[in-house]
Protein backbone atom coordinates (compact mmCIF):
# COMPACT_ATOMS: atom_id res chain seq x y z
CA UNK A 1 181.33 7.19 -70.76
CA UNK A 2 178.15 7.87 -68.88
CA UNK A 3 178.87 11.56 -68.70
CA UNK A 4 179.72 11.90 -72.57
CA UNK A 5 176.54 10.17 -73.34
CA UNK A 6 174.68 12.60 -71.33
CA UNK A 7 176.72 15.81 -73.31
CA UNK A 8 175.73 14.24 -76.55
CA UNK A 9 171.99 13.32 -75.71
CA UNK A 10 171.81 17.57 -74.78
CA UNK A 11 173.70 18.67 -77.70
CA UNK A 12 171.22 16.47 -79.88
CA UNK A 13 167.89 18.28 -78.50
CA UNK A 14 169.51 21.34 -78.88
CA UNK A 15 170.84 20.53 -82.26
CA UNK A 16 166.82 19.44 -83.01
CA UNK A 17 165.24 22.70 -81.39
CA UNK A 18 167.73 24.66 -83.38
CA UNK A 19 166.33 23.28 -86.41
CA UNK A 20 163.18 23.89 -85.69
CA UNK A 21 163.75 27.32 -84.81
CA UNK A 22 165.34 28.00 -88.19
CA UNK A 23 162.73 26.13 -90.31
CA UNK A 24 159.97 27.85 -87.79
CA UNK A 25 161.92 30.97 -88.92
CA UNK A 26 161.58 30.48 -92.45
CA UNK A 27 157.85 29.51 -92.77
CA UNK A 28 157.02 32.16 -90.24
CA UNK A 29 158.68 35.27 -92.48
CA UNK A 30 156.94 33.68 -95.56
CA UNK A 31 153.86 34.80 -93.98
CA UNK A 32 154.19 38.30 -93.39
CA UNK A 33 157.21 40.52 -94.96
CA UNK A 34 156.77 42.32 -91.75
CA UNK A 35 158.11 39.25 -89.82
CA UNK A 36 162.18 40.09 -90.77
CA UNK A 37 162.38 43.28 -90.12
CA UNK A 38 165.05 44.82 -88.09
CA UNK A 39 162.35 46.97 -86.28
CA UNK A 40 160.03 43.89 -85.60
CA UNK A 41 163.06 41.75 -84.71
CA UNK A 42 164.33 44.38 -82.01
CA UNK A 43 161.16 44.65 -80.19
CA UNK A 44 160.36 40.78 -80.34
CA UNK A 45 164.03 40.90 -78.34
CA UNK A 46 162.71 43.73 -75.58
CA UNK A 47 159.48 41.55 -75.55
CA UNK A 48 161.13 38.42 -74.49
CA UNK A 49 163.70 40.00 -71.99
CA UNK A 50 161.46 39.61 -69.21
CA UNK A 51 160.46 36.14 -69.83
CA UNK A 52 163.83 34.97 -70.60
CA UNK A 53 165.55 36.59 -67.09
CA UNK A 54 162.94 34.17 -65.58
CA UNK A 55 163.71 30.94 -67.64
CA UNK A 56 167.32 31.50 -67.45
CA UNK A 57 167.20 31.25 -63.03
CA UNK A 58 164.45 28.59 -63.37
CA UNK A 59 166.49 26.48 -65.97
CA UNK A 60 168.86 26.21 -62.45
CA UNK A 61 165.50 25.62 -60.32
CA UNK A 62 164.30 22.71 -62.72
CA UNK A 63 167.55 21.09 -63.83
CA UNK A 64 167.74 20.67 -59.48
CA UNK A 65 164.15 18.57 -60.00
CA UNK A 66 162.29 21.89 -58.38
CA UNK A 67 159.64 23.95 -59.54
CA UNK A 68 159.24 27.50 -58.92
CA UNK A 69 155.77 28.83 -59.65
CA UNK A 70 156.16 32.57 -57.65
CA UNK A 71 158.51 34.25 -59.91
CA UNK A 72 155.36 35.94 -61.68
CA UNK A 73 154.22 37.14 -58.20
CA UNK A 74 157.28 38.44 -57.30
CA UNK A 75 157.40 40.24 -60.17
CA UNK A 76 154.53 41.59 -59.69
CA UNK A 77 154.95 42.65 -56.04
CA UNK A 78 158.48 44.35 -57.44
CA UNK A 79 156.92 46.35 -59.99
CA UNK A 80 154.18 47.36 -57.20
CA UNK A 81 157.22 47.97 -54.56
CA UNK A 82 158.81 50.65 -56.86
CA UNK A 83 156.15 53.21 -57.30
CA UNK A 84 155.28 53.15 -53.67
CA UNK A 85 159.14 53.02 -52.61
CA UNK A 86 159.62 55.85 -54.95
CA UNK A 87 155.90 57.76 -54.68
CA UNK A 88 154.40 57.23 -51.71
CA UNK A 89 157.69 57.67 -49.30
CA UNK A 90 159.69 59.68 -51.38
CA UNK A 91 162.53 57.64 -51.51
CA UNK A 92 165.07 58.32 -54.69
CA UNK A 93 164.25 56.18 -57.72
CA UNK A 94 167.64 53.91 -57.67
CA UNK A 95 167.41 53.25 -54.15
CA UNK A 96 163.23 52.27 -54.57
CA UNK A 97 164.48 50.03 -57.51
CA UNK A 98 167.39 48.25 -55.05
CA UNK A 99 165.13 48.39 -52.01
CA UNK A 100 162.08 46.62 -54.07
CA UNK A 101 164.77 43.68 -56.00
CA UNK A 102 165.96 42.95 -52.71
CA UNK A 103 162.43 42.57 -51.41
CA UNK A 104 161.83 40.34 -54.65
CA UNK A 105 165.30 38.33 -53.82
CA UNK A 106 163.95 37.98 -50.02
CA UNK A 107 160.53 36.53 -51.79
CA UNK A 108 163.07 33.68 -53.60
CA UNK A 109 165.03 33.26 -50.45
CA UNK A 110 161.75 32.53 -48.67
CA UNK A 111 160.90 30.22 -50.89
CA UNK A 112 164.00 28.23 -50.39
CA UNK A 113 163.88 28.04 -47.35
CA UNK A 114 160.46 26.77 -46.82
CA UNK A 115 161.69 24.15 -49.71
CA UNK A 116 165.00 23.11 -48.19
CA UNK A 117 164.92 23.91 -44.27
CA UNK A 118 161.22 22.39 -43.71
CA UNK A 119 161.16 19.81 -46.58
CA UNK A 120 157.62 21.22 -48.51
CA UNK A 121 157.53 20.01 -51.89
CA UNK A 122 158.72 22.50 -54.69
CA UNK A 123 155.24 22.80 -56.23
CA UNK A 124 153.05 23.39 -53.10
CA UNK A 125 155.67 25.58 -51.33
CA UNK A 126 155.97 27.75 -54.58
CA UNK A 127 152.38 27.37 -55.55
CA UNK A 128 151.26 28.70 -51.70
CA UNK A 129 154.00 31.92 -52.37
CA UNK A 130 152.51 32.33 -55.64
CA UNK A 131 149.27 33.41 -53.95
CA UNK A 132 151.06 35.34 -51.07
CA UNK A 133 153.34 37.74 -53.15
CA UNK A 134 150.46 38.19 -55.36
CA UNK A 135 148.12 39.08 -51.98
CA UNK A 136 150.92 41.75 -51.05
CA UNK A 137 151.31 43.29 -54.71
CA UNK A 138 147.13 43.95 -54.57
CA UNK A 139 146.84 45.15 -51.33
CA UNK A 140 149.97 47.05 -51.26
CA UNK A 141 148.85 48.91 -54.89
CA UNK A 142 144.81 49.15 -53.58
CA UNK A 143 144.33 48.32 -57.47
CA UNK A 144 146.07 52.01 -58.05
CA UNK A 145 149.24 52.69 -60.88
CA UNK A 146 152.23 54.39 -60.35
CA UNK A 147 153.70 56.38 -63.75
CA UNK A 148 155.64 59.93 -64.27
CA UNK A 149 158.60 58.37 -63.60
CA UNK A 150 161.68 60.83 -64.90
CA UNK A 151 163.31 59.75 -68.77
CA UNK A 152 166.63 58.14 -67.53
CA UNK A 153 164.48 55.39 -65.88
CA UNK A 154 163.33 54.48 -69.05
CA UNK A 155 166.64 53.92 -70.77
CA UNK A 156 166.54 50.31 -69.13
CA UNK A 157 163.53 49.00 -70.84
CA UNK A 158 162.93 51.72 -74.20
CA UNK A 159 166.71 52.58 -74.74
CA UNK A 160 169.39 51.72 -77.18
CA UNK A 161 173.03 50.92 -77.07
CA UNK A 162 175.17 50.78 -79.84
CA UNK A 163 171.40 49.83 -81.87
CA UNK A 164 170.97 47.39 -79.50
CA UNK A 165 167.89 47.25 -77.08
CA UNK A 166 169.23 47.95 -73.38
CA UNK A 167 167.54 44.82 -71.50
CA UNK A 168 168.25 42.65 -74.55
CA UNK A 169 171.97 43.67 -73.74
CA UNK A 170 171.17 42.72 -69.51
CA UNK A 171 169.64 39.38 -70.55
CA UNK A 172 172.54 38.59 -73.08
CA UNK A 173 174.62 39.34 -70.03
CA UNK A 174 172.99 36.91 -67.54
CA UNK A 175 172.87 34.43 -69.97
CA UNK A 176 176.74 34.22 -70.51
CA UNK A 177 177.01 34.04 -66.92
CA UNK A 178 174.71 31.63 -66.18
CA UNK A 179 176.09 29.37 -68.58
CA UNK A 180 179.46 29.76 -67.15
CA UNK A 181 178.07 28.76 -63.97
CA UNK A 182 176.17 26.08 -64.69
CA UNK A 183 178.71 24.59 -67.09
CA UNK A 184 181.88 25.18 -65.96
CA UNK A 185 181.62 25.64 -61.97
CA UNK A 186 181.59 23.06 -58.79
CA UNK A 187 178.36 24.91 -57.87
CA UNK A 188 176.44 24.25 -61.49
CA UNK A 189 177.84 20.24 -61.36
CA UNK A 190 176.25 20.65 -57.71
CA UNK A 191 172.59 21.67 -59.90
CA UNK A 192 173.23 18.82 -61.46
CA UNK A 193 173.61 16.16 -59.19
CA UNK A 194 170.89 17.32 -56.91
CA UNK A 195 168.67 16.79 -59.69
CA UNK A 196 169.20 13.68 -60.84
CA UNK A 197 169.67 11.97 -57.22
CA UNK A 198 169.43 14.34 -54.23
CA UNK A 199 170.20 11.20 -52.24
CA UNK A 200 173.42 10.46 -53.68
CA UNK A 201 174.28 13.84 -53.80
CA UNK A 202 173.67 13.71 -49.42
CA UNK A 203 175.97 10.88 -49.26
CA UNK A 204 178.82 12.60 -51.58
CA UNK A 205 178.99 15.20 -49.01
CA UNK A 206 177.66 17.97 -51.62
CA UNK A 207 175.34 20.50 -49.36
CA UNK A 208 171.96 19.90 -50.62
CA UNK A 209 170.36 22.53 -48.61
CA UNK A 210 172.55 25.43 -49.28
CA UNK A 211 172.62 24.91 -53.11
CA UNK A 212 168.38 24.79 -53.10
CA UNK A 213 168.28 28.31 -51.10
CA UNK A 214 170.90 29.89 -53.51
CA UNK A 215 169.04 28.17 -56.39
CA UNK A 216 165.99 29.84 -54.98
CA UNK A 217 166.91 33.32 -54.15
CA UNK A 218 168.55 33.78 -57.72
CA UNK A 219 165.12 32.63 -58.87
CA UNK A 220 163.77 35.93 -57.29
CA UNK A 221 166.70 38.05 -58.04
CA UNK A 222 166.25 36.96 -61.66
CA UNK A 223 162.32 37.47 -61.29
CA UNK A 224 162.79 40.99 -59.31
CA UNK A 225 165.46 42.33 -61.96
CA UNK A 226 162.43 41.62 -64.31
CA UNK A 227 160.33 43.35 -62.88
CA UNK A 228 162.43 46.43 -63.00
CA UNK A 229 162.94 46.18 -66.81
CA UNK A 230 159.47 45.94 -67.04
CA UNK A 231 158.08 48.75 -65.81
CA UNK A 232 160.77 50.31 -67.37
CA UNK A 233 159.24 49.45 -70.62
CA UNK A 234 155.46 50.30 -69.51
CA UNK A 235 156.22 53.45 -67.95
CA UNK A 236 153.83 52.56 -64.99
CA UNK A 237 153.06 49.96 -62.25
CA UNK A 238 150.13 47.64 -62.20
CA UNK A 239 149.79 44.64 -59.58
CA UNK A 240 148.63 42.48 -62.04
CA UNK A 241 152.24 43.02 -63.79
CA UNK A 242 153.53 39.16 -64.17
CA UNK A 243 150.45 37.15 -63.99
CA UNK A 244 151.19 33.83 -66.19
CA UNK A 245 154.93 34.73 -66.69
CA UNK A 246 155.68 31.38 -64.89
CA UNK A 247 154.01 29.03 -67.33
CA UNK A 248 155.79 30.84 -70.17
CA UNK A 249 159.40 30.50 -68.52
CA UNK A 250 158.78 26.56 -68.02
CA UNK A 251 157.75 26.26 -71.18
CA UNK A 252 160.75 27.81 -72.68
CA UNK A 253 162.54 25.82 -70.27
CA UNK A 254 161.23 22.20 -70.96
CA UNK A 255 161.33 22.91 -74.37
CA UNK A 256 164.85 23.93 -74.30
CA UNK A 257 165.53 20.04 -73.17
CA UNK A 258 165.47 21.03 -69.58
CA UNK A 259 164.23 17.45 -67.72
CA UNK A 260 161.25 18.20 -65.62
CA UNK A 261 162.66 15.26 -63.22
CA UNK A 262 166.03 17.01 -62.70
CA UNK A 263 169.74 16.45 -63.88
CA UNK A 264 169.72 17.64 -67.53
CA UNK A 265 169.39 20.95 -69.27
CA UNK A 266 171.93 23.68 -70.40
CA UNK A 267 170.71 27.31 -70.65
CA UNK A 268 171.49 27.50 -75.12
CA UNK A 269 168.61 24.88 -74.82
CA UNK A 270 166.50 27.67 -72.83
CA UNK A 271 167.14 30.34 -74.72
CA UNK A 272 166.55 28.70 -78.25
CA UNK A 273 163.22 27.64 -76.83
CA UNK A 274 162.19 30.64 -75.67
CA UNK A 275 163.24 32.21 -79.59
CA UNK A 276 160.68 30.02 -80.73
CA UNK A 277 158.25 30.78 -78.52
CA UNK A 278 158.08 34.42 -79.30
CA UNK A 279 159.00 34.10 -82.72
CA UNK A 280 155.69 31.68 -83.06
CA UNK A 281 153.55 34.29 -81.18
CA UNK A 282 154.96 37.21 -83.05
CA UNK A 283 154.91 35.94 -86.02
CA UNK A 284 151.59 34.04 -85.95
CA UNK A 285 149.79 37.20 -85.28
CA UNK A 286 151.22 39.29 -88.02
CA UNK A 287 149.87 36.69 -90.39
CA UNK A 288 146.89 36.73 -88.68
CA UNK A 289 145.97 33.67 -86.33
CA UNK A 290 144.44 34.48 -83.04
CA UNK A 291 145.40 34.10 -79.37
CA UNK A 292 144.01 30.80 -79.07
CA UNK A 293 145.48 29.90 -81.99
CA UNK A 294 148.99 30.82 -81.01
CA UNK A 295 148.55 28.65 -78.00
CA UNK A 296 147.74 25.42 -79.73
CA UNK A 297 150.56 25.88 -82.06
CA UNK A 298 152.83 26.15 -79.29
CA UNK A 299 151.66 23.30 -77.53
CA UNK A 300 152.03 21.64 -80.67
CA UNK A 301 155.71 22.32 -81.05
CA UNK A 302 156.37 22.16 -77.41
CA UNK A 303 155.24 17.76 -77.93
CA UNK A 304 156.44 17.62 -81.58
CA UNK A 305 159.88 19.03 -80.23
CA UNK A 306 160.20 17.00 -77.14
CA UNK A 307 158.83 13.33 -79.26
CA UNK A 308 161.78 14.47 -81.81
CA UNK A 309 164.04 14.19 -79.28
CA UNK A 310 163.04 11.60 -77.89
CA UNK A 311 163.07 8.91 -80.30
CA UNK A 312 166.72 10.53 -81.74
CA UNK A 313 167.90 9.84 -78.53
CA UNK A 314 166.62 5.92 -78.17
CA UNK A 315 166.61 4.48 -81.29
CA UNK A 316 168.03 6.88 -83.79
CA UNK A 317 171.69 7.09 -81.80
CA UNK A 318 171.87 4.26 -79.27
CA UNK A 319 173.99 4.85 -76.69
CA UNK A 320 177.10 2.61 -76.15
């Protein structure tokens, strides 16, 4: 009974953000007949791919009760790792692009194993890596871009299959499979229960450790993949490529219903949340608003979304 209560409390938040993505939807493209466009709709979706390969892997990091605060950083140092795989040594563009994710999927396994092996806290172990991949990506670059790269390379973040953007097609792709995983597998239940009582989940012989470091290195898989598509899509390589990208993939996340103590969250949640986010910054700036704007509006939804939920969730549908 406890377990269908907690399907139907996530299936209501989602059922609420959904709404508020369609009437968010609605007002937006009365603003600006811009806004619905097929054009404007395509690029909002190679806009968001980055961001959303990051809040689908941290969805997994935060629904464990973890934080990870590096996956901008090790975007960053990917991006940076590229060019100089690729310029500077010579080394065949494919191979620079594997050799520089699995340096970003090290950074994530580093991270987890700081976290699980020597017991730091989430935050200050991620927060500490945040500065050191960041370190690496500026004084690997010595504030200098890498571009020229040949045309196939940018078929992964400018090209088009069958209409569709190409990295809108990866992220659908990681998205199924996440959800698979974290629905329907021993692994995702493992998420799960580590989240809500890591304890518990000790004592019921699940492997608490192992679980963090995969949870972990995905993160910077996930973050390092993202990095690829990126500079795919800018045609160069800066080291200040990811700064903030965190903040935007927890904020996706928690909005999506994700629980910021661990236990709860499902990766439709994610995903709707981080549609509204770019759909409010996309479509707040074609009618106009600024920046700052933007920001406040998002916050706004972000505790008008989460209150919603809330109270449907106590008083509207009482649990029995």
């Amino acid at each position: 009974m406890a377990s269908f209560a907690h399907i139907r409390s996530l299936t209501r938040h989602e059922t609420i953000l959904a709404m508020v993505v369609v009437f968010a939807l609605v007002a937006l493209s009365a603003q600006s007949d811009r806004f619905f466009t097929v054009a404007n709709l395509l690029n909002q979706g190679r806009l968001m791919t980055e961001v959303g390969l990051v809040a689908v892997a941290m969805t997994f990091v935060i629904a464990s009760g973890g934080i990870d605060l590096s996956v901008g950083s090790i975007m960053g140092l990917t991006a940076i790792l590229i060019g100089v795989f690729w310029h500077n040594f010579g080394i065949s563009l494919p191979v620079a692009a594997a050799l520089a994710v699995g340096v970003g999927t090290l950074g994530g396994f580093v991270n987890g194993l700081i976290i699980a092996r020597c017991g730091v806290p989430p935050l200050i172990a991620t927060l500490g890596t945040l500065a050191l991949y960041r370190g690496l990506a500026e004084g690997i670059s010595q504030a200098r871009s890498v571009g020229g790269y040949p045309d196939w390379f940018y078929l992964l973040g400018q090209g088009q299959i069958n209409g569709l953007p190409t990295q809108l097609l990866v992220l659908f792709i990681f998205a199924i499979t996440a959800t698979i995983i974290l629905s329907c597998t021993v692994w995702g239940r493992t998420v799960y229960a580590v989240g809500s009582n890591e304890i518990a989940a000790r004592f019921s012989g699940l492997s608490v450790e192992r679980s963090k470091l995969a949870i972990y290195t995905a993160s910077g898989f996930a973050a390092a993949i993202a990095g690829v598509i990126f500079v795919s899509r800018v045609s160069t390589t800066r080291s200040d490529m990811g700064t903030g990208l965190e903040l935007d993939a927890i904020t996706a996340v928690v909005l999506g219903g994700t629980s910021i103590f661990g236990g709860k969250g499902t990766i439709v949640g994610t995903i709707l949340g981080l549609i509204l986010i770019q759909s409010l910054k996309n479509g707040l700036s074609l009618a106009g608003v600024r920046g700052d704007g933007t920001i406040v509006v998002i916050g706004a939804v972000l505790i008008v979304t989460i209150l919603l939920s809330n109270i449907f969730s106590r008083d509207g549908f009482p649990e029995h």
